[in-house]
Structure formats: structure tokens, C-alpha cells
Protein backbone atom coordinates (compact mmCIF):
# COMPACT_ATOMS: atom_id res chain seq x y z
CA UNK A 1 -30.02 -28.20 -5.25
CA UNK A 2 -27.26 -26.24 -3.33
CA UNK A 3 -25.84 -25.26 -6.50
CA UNK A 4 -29.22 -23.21 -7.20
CA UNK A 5 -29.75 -22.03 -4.57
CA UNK A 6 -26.00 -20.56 -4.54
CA UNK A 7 -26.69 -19.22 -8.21
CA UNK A 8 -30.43 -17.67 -6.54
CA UNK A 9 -28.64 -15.85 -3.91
CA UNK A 10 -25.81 -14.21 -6.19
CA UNK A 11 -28.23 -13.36 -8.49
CA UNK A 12 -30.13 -11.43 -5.57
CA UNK A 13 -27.40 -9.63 -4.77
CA UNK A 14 -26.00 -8.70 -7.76
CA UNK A 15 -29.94 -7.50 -8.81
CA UNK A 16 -29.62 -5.49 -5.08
CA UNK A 17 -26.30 -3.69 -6.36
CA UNK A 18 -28.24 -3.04 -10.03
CA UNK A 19 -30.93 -2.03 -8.41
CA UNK A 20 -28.76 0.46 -5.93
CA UNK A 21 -26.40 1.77 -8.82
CA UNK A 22 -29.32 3.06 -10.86
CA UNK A 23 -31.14 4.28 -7.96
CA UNK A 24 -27.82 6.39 -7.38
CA UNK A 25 -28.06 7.52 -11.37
CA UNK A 26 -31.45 8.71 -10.73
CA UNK A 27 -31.08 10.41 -7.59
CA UNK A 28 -27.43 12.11 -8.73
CA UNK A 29 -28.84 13.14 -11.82
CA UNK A 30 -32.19 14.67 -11.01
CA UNK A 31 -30.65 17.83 -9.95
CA UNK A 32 -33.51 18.84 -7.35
CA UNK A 33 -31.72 18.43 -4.28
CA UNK A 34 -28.47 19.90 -3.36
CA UNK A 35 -25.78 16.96 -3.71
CA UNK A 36 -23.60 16.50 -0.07
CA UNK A 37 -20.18 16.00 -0.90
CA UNK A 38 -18.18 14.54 1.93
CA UNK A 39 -13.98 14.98 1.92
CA UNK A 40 -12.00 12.93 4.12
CA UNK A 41 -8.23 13.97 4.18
CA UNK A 42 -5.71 11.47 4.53
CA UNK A 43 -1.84 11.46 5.27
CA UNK A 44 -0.49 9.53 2.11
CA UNK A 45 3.07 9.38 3.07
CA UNK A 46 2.81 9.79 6.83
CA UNK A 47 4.88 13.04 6.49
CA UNK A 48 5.05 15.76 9.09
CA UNK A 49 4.76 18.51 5.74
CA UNK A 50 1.05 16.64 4.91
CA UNK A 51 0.26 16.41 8.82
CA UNK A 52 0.36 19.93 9.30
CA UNK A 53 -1.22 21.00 6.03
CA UNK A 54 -4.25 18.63 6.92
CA UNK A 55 -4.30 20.19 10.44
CA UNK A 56 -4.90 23.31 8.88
CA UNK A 57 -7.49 22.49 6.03
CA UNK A 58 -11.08 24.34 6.73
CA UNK A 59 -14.05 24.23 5.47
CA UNK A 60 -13.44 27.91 3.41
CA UNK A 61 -10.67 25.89 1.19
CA UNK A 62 -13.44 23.91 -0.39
CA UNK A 63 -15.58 26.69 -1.52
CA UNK A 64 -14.42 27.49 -4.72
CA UNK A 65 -15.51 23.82 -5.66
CA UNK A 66 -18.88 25.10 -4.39
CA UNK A 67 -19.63 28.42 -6.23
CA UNK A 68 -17.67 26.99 -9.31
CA UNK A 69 -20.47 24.07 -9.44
CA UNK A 70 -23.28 26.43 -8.64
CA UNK A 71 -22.23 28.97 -11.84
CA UNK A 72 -21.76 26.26 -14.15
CA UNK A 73 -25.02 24.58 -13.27
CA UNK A 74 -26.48 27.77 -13.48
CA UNK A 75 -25.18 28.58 -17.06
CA UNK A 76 -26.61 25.34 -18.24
CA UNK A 77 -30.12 26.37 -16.93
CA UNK A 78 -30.08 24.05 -13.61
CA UNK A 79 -32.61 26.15 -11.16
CA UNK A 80 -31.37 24.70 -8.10
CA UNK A 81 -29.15 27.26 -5.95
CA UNK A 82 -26.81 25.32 -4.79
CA UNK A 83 -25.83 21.77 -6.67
CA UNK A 84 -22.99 20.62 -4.74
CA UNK A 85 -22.33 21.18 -0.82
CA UNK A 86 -19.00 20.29 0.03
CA UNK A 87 -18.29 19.42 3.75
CA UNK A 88 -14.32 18.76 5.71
CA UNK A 89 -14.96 15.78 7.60
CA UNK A 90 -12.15 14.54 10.19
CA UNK A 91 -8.75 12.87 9.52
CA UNK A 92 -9.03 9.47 8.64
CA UNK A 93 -6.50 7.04 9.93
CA UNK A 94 -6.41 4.14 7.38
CA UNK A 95 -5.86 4.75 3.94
CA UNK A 96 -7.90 3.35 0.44
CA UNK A 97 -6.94 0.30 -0.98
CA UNK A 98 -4.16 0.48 -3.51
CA UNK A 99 -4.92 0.18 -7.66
CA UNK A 100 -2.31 -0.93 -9.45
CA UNK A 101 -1.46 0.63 -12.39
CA UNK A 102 -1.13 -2.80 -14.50
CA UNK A 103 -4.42 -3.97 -13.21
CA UNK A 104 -6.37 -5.48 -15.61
CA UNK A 105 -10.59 -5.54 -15.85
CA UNK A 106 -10.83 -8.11 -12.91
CA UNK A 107 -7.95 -6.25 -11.26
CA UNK A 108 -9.96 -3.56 -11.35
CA UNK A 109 -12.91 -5.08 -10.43
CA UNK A 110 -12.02 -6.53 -6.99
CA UNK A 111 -10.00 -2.98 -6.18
CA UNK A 112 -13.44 -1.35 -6.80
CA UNK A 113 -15.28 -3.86 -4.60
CA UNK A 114 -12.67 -3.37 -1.85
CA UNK A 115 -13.22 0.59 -1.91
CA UNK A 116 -16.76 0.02 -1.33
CA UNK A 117 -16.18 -2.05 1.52
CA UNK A 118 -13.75 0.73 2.66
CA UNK A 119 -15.35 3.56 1.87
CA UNK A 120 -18.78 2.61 3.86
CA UNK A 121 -16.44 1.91 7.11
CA UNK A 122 -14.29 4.76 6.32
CA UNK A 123 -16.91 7.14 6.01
CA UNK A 124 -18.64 6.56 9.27
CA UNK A 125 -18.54 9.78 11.95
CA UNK A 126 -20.35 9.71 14.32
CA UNK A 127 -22.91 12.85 14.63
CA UNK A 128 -21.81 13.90 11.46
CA UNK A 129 -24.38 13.70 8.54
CA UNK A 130 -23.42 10.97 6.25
CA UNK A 131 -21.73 12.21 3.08
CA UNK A 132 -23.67 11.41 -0.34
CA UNK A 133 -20.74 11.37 -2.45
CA UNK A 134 -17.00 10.50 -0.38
CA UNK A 135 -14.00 11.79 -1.83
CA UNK A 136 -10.81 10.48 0.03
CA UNK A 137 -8.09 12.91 -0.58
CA UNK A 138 -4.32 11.70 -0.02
CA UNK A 139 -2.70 14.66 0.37
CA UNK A 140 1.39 14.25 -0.51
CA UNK A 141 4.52 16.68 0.89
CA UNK A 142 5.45 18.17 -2.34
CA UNK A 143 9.04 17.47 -1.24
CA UNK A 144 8.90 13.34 -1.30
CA UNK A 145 6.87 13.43 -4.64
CA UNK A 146 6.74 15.46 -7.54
CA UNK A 147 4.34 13.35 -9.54
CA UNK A 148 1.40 11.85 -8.12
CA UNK A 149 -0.13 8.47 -8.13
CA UNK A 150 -3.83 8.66 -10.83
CA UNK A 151 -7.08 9.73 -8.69
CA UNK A 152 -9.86 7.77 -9.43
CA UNK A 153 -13.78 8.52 -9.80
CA UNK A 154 -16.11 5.79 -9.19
CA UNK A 155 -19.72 5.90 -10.63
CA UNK A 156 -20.64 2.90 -9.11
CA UNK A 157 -20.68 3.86 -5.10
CA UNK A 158 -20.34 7.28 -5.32
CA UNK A 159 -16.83 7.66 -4.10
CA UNK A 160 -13.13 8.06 -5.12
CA UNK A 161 -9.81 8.63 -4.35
CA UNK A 162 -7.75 12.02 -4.70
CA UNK A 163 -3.63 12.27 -4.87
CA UNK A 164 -3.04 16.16 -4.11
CA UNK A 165 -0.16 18.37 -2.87
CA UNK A 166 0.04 19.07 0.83
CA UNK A 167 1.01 22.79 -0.25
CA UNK A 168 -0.91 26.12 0.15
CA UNK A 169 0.33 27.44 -3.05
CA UNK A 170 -1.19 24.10 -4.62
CA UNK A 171 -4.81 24.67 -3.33
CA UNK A 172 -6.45 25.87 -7.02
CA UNK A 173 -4.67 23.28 -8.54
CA UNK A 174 -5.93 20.40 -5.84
CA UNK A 175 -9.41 21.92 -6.27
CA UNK A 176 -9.26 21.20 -10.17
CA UNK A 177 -8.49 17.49 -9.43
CA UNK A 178 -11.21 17.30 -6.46
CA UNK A 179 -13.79 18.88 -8.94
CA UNK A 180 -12.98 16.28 -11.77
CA UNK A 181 -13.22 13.01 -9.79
CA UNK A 182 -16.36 14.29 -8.19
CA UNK A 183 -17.49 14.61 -12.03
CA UNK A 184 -16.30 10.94 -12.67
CA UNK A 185 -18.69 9.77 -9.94
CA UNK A 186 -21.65 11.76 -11.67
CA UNK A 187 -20.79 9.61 -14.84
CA UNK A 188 -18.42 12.27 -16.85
CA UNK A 189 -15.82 10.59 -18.60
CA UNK A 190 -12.46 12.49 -19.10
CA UNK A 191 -11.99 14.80 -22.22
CA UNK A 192 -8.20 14.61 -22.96
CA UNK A 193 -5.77 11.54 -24.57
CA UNK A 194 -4.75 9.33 -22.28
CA UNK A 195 -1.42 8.44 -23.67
CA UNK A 196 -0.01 12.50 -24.54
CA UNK A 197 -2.44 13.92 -21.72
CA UNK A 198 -3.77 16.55 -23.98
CA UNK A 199 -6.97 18.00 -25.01
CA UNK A 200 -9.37 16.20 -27.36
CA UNK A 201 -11.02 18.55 -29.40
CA UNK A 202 -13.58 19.59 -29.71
CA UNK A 203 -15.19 17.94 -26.39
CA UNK A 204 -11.90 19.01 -24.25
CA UNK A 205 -11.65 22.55 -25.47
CA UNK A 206 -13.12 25.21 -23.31
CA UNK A 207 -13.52 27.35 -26.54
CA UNK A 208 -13.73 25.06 -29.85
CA UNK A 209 -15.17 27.52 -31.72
CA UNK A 210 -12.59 30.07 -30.88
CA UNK A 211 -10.61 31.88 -33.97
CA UNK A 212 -7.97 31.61 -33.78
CA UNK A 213 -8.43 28.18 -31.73
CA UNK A 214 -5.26 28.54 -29.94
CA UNK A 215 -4.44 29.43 -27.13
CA UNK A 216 -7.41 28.12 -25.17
CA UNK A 217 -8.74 31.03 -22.67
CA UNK A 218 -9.44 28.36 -20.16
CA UNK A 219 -9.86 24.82 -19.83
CA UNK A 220 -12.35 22.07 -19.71
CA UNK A 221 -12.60 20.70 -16.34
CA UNK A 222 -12.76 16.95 -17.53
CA UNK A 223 -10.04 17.71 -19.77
CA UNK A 224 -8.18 18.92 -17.16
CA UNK A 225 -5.54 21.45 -19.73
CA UNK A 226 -5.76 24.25 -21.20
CA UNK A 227 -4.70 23.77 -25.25
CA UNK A 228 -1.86 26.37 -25.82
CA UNK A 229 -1.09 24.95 -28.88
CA UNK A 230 -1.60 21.70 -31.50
CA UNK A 231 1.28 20.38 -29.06
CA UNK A 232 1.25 21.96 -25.57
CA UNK A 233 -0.82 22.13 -22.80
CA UNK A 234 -1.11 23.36 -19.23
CA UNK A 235 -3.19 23.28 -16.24
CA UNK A 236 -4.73 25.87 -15.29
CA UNK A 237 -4.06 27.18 -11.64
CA UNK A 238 -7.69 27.48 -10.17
CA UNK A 239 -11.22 26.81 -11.24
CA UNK A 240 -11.61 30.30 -12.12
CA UNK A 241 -9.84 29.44 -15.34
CA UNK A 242 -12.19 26.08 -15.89
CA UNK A 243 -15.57 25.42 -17.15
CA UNK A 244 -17.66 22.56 -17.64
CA UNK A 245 -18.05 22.21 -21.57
CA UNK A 246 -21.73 20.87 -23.47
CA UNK A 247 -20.32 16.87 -23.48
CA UNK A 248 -19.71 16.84 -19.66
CA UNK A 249 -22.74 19.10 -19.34
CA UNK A 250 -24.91 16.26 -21.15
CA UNK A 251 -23.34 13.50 -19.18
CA UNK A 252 -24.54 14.48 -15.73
CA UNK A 253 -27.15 15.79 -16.80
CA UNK A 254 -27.53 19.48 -16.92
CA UNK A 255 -28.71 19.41 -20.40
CA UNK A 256 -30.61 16.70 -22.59
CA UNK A 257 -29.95 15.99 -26.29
């Protein structure tokens, strides 16, 4: 008897986070109300360098993520003025659960069930409207790390986690990576090999119809390089060298095949 009634109650709850996640796919995807993006900065290595660059982070450093979102949409017919609102809420103080690299499905799994229980404590301000979609940004001094750990989109929850440069000079570049986790949540899956980083074509190539096809004017955002040649790519500086190509387009939405 226990035993079913154990298996009745998991069963609710797993039908209550079904039920929740496609409620978010529907909502997300309709594209008639503007989409509030929340982004919490976080000190990743404690550093003073990341400190002050967070101290000085405003609201105006976020709106090229804005208008980019709003003429993409707009190019793919979406009516609604502005898509994506992005708001600077405070500092956090603790930081995301860690995913590690080797983890394997289940790994995975329990790291993404941990976020959510972060993310809904994390994301709590008081007087402040509560964020739709929460991007946690760990922002890194340039000078302890020259590579940075993955950032991670998560569908399921609406949230994810965003390595980035504590560096003026790096501000295009950390608005790239902000724009294609917030993608991932949307349900856009990346466009580029994940074992040479490059382009695929032709769902990664700003341009596939280009002649000749390289070098790529601009990149794909969920590709995330520009294709220079067969062999080498680059990232592009700011979003004013990315677009959003058909595939992603499809994927969250804009258009319907």
C-alpha cells in the first residue's frame, strides 16, 4: 500500500513539472508578450578585478542584447516591439552549483535539479519584479583565467549559467555568450561541432548561400564563429556582426515550417 502510494505521489509531481515545462514552451514561444530577462552577476573567483567590474555594470551594457533581439525578431516577421527586456538585478552572494565536465546523463540530471532549487532562491529580490528567464553570469578577471569554464542554457526552468570576462574591452564578446544561452533556454540547440568548435554548415553559417562561401560576413549566433575558412574560425566581437539564421529562427519559434 505505501509503495503506491509513494509511486502516486512521484508520479504527481513529475506530471506537475510536465505540466510546468510545457506551459513554459507555450508561453516562451508565443511571442505576444515581451519576454523579462533577469541577469544576476556573480564574482566567480572572488577577485578584486571582477568586484569592481560588477560594481560598475548598468543597465545600458545590456542593451545591445535588447535591440539585437528586437531586429532579428523583426526580420523574421515577429510584430511584437520589443521580444526580450533585459533587466541588471543586484549582486548575488552564492554562486550556481558546479557541472562537471565528465558528468554523465544522471550527472547531469541531479546538477540540473540543483540549479532549479538554486535558481528559485537565488533569484528572489525583494521589490524587484521577478525575472521570467534568470541568467547567472560569473564574471572572471581576465588575468586568473584565459579560458573559461562552458555556460550552460537550460530549457527546462528557464535559467542558466554564464562564464564571461570581467573586462570592458570584453563587453561585445560577453553579450554574444549572454545572447546564446538565453537562446538555449528558448529551445535553440547550438550550430557548430562540438569537438573542433567550428561552424556546421549550412545551419551555422550566417551566409550559406554566399559565393564565394568564405569568409563568412558575420556569424550565426548559435554557432557562435564566424567561418573564415574550411578550417578557421573566429568570434565575432559584438552582436552587430551576428544574426540569428532560419534553423534557430524555427526553433523558438519565429517562423513555422
Amino acid at each position: 500500500m505505501w509503495k503506491t502510494i509513494r509511486i502516486a505521489i512521484l508520479l504527481l509531481i513529475l506530471a506537475v513539472v510536465g505540466g510546468r515545462a510545457w506551459l513554459d514552451r507555450v508561453e516562451t514561444h508565443s511571442w505576444r508578450n515581451t519576454l523579462w530577462v533577469g541577469i544576476f552577476p556573480l564574482n566567480a573567483d572572488g577577485s578584486a578585478a571582477a568586484q569592481r567590474y560588477i560594481a560598475g555594470l548598468s543597465p545600458a551594457d545590456f542593451t545591445p542584447i535588447e535591440t539585437f533581439f528586437a531586429a532579428e525578431a523583426h526580420r523574421y516577421g515577429v510584430a511584437l516591439e520589443q521580444p526580450i527586456h533585459i533587466e541588471l538585478y543586484p549582486q548575488g552572494d552564492a554562486l550556481p552549483p558546479q557541472l562537471d565536465p565528465r558528468s554523465g546523463v544522471f550527472g547531469v540530471a541531479w546538477w540540473s535539479l540543483k540549479m532549479r532549487w538554486f535558481a528559485a532562491h537565488a533569484a528572489r529580490v525583494a521589490g524587484r519584479t521577478p525575472a521570467r528567464i534568470r541568467l547567472f553570469v560569473m564574471y572572471h578577471d581576465p588575468a586568473m583565467a584565459t579560458v573559461l569554464p562552458d555556460s550552460h542554457g537550460l530549457q527546462k526552468g528557464l535559467m542558466g549559467v554564464v562564464h564571461a570576462f570581467a573586462a570592458n574591452e570584453m563587453t561585445g564578446s560577453n553579450n554574444i555568450v549572454i545572447a546564446h544561452e538565453l537562446l538555449h533556454t528558448l529551445g535553440a540547440t547550438d550550430k557548430y561541432d562540438p569537438a573542433s568548435g567550428a561552424p556546421l554548415f549550412p545551419s551555422g553559417f550566417a551566409d550559406p548561400d554566399r559565393v564565394p562561401r568564405y569568409p563568412q560576413p558575420r556569424a550565426e549566433l548559435m554557432a557562435g564563429r564566424r567561418a573564415l575558412s574550411p578550417t578557421r574560425s573566429e568570434m565575432p566581437a559584438s552582436l552587430r556582426e551576428v544574426v540569428v539564421g532560419p534553423a534557430t529562427a524555427a526553433e523558438i519559434q519565429w517562423i513555422h515550417r
